[in-house]
C-alpha atoms as a PDB file:
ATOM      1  CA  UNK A   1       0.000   0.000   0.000  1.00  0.00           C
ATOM      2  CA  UNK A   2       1.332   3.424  -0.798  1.00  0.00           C
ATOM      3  CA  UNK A   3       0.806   7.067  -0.853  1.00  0.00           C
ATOM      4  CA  UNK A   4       2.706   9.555   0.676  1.00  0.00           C
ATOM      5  CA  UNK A   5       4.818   7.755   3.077  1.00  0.00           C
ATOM      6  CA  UNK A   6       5.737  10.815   5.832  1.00  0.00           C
ATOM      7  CA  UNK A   7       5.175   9.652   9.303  1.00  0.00           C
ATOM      8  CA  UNK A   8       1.801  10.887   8.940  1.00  0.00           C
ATOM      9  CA  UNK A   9      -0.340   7.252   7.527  1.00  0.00           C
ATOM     10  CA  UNK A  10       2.317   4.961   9.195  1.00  0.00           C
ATOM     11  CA  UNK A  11       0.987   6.937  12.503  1.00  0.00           C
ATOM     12  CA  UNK A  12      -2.591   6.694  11.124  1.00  0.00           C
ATOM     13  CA  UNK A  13      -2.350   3.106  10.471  1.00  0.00           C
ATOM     14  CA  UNK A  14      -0.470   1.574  13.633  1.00  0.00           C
ATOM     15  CA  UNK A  15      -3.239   3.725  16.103  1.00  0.00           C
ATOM     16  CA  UNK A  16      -6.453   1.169  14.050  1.00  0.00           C
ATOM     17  CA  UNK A  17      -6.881  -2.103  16.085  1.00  0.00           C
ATOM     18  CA  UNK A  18      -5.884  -5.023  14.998  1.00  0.00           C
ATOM     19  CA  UNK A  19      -2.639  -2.976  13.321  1.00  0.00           C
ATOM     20  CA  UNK A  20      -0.055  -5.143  14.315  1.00  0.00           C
ATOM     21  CA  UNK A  21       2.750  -3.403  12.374  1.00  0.00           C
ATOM     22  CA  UNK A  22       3.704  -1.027   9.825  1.00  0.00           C
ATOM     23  CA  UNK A  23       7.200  -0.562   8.295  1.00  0.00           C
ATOM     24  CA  UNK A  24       7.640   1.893   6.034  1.00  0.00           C
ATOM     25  CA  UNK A  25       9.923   1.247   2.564  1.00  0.00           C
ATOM     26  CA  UNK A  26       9.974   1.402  -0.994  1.00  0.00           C
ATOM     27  CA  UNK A  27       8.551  -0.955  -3.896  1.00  0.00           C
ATOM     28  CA  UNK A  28       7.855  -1.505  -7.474  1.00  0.00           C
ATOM     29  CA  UNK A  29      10.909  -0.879  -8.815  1.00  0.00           C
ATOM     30  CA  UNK A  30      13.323  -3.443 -10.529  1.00  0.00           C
ATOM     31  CA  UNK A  31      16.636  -1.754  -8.870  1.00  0.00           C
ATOM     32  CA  UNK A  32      18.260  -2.784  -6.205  1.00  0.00           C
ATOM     33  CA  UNK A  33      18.941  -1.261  -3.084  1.00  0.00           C
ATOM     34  CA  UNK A  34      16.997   1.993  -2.765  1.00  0.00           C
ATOM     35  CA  UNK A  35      16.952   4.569  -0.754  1.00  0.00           C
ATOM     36  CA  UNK A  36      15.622   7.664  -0.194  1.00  0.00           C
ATOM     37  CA  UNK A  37      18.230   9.602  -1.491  1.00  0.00           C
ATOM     38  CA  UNK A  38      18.932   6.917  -4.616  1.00  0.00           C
ATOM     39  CA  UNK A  39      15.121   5.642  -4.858  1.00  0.00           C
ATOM     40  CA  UNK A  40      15.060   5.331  -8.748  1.00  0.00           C
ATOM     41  CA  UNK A  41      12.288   3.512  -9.913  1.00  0.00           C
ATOM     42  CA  UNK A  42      11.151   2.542  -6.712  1.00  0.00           C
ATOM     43  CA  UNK A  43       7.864   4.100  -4.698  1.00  0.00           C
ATOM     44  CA  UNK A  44       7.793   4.900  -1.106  1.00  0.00           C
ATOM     45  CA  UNK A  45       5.242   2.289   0.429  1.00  0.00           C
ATOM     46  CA  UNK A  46       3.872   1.217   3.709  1.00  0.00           C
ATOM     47  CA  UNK A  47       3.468  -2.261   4.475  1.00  0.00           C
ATOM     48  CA  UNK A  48       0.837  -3.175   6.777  1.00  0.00           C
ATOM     49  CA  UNK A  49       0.807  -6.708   9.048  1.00  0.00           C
ATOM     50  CA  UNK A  50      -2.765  -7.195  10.331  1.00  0.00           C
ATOM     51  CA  UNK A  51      -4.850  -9.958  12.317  1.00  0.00           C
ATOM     52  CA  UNK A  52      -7.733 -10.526   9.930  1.00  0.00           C
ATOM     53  CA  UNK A  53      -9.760 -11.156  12.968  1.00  0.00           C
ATOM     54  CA  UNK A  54      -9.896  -8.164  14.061  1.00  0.00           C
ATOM     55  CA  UNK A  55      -9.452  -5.683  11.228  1.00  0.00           C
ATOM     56  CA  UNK A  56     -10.748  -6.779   7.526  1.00  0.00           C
ATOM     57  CA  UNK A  57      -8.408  -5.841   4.739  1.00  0.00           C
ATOM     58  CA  UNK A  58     -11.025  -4.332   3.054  1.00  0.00           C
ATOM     59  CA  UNK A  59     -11.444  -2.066   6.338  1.00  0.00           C
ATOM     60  CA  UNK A  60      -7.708  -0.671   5.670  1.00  0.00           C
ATOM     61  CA  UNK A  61      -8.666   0.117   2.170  1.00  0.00           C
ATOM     62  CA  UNK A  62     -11.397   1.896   3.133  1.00  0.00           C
ATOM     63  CA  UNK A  63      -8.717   4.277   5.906  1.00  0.00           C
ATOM     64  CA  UNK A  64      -6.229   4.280   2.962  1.00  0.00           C
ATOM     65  CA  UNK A  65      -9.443   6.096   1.026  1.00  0.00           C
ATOM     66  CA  UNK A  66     -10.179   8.221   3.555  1.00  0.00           C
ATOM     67  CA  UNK A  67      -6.481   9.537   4.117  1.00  0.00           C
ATOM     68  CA  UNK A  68      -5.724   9.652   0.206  1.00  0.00           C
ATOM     69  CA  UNK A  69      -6.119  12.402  -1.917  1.00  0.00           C
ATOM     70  CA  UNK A  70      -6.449  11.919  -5.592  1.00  0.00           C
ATOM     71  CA  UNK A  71      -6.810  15.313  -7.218  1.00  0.00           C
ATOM     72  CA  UNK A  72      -3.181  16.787  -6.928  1.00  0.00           C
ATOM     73  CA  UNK A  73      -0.517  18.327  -9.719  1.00  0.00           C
ATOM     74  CA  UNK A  74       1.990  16.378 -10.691  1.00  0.00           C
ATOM     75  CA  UNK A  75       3.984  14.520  -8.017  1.00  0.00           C
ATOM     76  CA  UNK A  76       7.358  12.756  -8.504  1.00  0.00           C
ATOM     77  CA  UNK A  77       7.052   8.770  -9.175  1.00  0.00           C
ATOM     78  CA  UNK A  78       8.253   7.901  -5.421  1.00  0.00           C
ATOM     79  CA  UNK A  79       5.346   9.496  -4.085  1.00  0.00           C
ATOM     80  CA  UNK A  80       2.338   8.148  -6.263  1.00  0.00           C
ATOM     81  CA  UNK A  81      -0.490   6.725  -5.105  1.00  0.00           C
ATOM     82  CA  UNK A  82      -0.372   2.530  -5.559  1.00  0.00           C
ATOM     83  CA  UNK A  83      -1.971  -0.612  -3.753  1.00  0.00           C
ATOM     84  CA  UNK A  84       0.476  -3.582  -3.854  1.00  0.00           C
ATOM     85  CA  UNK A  85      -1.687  -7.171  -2.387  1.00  0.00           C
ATOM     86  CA  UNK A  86      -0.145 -10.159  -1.037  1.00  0.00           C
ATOM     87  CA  UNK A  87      -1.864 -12.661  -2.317  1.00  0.00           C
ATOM     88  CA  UNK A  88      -4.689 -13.629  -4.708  1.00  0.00           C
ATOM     89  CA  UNK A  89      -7.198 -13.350  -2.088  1.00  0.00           C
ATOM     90  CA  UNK A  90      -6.698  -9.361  -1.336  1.00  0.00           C
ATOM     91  CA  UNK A  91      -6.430  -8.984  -5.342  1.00  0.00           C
ATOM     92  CA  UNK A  92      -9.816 -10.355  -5.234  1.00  0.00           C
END
């Protein structure tokens, strides 16, 4: 999951229950080793470990919506908005 990747939604994110962990990083991109000052192709992300039992993945979607803002001028690539799932069943 991805969007703007201050402090700010990592914060956001850890506060919901069942929020077990977030780490924040970078993904997408085919180089190796990024970071922030050499990010490349990458994008900043947020991953986001969660007990299903008490928080639905479709739940942190809907606080992703609520925190994302679509309607803004051009950003640079490491800061676009992107939703990366784990598995087939959170494609779904």
């Amino acid at each position: 999951m991805n969007m703007i990747v201050y402090r700010g939604p990592q914060l956001k994110f850890t506060k919901l229950a069942g929020v077990e962990r977030c780490v924040v990083g970078y993904s997408g991109g085919q180089k190796l080793h990024p970071t922030y000052h050499r990010i490349k192709d990458h994008t900043e992300a947020l991953l986001i470990e969660f007990d299903p039992k008490q928080i639905s993945y479709e739940d942190i979607l809907l606080e992703w919506s609520r925190m994302h803002n679509p309607i803004r001028r051009w950003i640079p690539r490491q800061y676009r908005s992107a939703i990366w799932y784990l598995d087939e069943e959170q494609q779904e």
